[in-house]
N, C-alpha and C. Protein backbone atom coordinates (compact mmCIF):
# COMPACT_ATOMS: atom_id res chain seq x y z
N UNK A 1 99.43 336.30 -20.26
CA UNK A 1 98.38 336.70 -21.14
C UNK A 1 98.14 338.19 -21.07
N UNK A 2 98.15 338.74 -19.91
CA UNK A 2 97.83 340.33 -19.87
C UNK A 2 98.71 341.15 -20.44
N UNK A 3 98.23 341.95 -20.83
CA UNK A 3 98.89 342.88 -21.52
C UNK A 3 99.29 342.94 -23.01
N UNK A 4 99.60 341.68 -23.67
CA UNK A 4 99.86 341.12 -24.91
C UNK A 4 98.85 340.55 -25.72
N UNK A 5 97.21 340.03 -25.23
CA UNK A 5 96.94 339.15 -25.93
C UNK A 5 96.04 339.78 -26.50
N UNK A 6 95.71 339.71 -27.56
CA UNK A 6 94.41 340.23 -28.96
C UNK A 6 93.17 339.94 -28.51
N UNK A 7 92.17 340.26 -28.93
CA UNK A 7 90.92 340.26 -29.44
C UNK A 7 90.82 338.96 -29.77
N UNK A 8 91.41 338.54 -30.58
CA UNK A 8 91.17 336.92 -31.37
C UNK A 8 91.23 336.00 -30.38
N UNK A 9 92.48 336.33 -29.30
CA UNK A 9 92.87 335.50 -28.06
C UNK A 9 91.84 335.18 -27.24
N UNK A 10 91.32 336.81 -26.91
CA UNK A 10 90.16 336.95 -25.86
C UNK A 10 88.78 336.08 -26.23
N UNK A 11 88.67 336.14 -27.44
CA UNK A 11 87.13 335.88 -27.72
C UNK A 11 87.32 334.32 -28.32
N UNK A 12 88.65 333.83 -28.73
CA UNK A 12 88.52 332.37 -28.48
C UNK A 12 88.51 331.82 -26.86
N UNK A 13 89.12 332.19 -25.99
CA UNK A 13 88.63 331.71 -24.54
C UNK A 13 87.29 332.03 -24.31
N UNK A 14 86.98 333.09 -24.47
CA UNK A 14 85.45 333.14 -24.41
C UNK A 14 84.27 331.75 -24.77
N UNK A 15 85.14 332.35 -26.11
CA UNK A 15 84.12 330.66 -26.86
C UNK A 15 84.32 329.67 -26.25
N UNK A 16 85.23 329.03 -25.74
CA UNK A 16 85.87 328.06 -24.91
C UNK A 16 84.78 328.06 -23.67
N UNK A 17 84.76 328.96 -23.06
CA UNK A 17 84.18 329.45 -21.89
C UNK A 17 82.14 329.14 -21.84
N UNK A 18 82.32 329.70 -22.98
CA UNK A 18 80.55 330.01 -23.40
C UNK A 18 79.50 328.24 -22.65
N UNK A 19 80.31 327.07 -23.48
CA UNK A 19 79.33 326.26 -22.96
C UNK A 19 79.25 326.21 -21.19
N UNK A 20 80.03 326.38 -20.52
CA UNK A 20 80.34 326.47 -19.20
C UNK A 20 79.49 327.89 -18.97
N UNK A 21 79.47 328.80 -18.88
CA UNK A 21 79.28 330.02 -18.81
C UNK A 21 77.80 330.73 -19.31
N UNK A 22 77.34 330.13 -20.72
CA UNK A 22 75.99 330.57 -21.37
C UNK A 22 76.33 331.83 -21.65
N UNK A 23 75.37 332.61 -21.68
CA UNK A 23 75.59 334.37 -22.25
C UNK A 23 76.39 335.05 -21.62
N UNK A 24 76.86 334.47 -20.00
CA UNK A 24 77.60 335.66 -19.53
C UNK A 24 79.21 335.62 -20.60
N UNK A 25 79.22 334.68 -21.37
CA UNK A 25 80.87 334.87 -22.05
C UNK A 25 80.62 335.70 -22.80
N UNK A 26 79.48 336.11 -23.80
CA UNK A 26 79.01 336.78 -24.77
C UNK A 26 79.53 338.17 -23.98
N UNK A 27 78.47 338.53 -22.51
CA UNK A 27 78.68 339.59 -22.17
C UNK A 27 80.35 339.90 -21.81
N UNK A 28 80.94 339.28 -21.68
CA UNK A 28 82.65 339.25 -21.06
C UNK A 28 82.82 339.76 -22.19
N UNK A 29 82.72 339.45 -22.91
CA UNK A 29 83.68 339.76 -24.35
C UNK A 29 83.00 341.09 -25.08
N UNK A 30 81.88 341.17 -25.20
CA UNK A 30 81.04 342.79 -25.08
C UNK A 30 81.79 343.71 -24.28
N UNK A 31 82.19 343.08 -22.98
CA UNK A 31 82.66 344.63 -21.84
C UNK A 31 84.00 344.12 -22.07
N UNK A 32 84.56 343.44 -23.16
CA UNK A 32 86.45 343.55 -23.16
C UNK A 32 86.28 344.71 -24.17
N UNK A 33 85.45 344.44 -25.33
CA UNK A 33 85.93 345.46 -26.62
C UNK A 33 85.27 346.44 -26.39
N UNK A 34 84.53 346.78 -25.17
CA UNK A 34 84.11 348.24 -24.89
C UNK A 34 85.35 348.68 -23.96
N UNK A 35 85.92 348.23 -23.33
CA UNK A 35 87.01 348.52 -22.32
C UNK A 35 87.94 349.24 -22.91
N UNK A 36 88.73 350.16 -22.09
CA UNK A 36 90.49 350.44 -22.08
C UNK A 36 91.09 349.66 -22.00
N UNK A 37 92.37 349.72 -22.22
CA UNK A 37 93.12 348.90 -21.70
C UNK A 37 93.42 348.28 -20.51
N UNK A 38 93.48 349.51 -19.73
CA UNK A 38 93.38 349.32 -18.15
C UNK A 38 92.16 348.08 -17.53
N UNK A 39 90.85 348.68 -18.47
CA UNK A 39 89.78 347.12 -17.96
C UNK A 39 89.72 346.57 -18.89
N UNK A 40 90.36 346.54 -19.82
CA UNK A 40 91.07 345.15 -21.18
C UNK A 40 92.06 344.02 -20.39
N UNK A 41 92.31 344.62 -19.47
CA UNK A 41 93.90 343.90 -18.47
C UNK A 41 92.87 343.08 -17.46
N UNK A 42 92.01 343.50 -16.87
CA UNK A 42 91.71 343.27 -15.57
C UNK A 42 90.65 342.27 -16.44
N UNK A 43 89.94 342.26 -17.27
CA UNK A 43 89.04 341.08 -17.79
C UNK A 43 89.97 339.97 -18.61
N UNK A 44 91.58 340.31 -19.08
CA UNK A 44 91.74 339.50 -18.90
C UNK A 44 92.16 338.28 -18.04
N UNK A 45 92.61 339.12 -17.06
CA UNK A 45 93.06 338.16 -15.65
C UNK A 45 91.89 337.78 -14.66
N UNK A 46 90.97 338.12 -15.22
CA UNK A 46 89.47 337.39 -15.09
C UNK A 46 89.43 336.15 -15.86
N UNK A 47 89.40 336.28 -17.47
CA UNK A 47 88.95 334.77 -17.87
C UNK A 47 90.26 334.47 -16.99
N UNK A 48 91.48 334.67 -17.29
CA UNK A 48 92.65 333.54 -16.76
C UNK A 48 91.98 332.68 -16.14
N UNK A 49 91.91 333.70 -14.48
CA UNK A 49 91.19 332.85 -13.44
C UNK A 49 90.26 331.83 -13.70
N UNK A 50 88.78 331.86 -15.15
CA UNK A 50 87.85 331.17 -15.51
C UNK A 50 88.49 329.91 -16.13
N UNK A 51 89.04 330.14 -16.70
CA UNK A 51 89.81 329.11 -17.64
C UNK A 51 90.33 328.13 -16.94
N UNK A 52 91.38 329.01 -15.52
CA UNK A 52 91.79 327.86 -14.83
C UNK A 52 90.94 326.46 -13.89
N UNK A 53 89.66 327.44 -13.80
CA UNK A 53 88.95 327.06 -12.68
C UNK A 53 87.92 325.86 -13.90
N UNK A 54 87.28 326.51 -14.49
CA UNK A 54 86.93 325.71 -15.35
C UNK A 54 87.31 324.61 -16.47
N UNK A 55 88.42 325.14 -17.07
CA UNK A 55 89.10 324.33 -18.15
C UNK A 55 90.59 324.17 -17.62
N UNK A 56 90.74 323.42 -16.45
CA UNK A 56 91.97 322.94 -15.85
C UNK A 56 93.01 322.06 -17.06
N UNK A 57 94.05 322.35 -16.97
CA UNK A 57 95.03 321.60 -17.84
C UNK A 57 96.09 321.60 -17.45
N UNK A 58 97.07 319.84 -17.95
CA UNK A 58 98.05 319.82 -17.52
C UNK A 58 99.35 320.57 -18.22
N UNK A 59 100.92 320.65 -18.00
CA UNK A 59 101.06 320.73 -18.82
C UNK A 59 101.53 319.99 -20.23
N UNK A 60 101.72 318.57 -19.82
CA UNK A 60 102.01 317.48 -20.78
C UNK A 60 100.73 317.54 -21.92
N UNK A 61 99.46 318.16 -21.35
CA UNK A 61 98.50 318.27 -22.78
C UNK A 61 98.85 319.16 -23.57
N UNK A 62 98.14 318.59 -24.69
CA UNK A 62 98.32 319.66 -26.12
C UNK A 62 97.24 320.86 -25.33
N UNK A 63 97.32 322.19 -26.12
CA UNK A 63 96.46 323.06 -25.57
C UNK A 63 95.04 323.31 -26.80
N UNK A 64 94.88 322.01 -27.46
CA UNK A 64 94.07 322.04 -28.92
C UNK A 64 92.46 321.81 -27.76
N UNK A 65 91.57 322.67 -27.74
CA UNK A 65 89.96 322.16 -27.36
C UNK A 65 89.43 322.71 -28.65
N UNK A 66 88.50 321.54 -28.38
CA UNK A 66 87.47 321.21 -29.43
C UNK A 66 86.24 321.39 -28.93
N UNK A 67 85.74 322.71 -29.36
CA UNK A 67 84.13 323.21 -28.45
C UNK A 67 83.25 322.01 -28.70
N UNK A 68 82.40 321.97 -27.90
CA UNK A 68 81.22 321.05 -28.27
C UNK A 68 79.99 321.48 -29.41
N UNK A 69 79.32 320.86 -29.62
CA UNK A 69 78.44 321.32 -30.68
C UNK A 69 77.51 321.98 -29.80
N UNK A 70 76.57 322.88 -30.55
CA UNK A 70 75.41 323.17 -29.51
C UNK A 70 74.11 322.02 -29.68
N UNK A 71 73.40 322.74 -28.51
CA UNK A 71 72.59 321.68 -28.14
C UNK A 71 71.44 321.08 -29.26
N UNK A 72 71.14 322.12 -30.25
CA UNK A 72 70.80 322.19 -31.33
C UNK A 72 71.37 320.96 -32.18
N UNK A 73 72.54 321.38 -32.63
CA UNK A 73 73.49 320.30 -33.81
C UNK A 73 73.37 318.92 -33.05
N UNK A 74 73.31 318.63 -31.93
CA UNK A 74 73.86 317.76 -31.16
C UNK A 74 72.47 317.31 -31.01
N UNK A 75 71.47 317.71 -31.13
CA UNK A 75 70.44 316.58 -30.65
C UNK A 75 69.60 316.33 -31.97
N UNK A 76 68.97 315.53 -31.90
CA UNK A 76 68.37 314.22 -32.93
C UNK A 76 67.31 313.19 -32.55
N UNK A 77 66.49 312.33 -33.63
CA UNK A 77 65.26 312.08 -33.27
C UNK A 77 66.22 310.77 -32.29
N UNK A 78 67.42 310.01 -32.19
CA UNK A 78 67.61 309.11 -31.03
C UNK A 78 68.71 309.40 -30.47
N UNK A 79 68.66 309.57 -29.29
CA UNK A 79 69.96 309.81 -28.37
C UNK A 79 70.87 308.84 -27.86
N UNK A 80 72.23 308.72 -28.82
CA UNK A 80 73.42 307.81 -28.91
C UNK A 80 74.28 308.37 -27.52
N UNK A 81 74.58 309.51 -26.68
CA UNK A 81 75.17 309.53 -25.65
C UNK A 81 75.27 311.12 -24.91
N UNK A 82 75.84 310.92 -24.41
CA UNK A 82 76.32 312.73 -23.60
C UNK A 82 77.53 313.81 -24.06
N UNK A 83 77.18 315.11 -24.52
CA UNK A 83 78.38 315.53 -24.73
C UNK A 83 79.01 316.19 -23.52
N UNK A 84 80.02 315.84 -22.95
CA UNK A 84 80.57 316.16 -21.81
C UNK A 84 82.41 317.42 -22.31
N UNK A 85 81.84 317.99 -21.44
CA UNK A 85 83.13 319.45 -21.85
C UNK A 85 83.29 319.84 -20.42
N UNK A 86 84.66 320.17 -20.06
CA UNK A 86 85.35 320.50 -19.05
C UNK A 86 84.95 319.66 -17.56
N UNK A 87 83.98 318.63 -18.02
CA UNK A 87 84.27 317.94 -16.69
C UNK A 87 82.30 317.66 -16.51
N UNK A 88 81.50 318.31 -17.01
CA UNK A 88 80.39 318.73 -17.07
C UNK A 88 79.35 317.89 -18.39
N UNK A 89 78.20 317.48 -17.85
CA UNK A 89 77.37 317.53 -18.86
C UNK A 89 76.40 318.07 -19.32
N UNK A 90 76.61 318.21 -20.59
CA UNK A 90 75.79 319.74 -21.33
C UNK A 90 74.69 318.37 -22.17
């Protein structure tokens, strides 16, 4: 991922990241597109690390995630179940 990957790359892991994470992904991705390259590199081998730790995958899976809704969209006057993302319930 370092060295090669876009803006688009970065700030979809982010999003990925965000329900796990809350505002600090917002801020990650604030201090990538303020960065050099040099700390463009080093935040990204930061999420890496997040991604791995948080959004573990094999490699026989597809690499398709499907964010969860927020807590907003997702709640309603009766509660049918839990939305659960990376292992966690939100």
């Amino acid at each position: 991922m370092a060295g090669n990957t876009s803006s688009v790359n970065i700030r979809q892991l982010c999003l990925q990241l965000k329900p796990i994470l809350g505002s600090k992904a917002d801020k990650i991705y604030t201090a990538y597109m303020a960065e050099d390259k040099e700390g463009q590199q080093q935040i990204e081998h930061y999420l890496q690390l997040l991604t791995a730790k948080y959004l573990p995958s094999k490699l026989e899976q597809s690499t398709t995630v499907l964010l969860p809704p927020s807590e907003e969209k997702a709640g309603g006057e009766y509660k049918i179940g839990t939305v659960k993302y990376a292992g966690k319930n939100l």
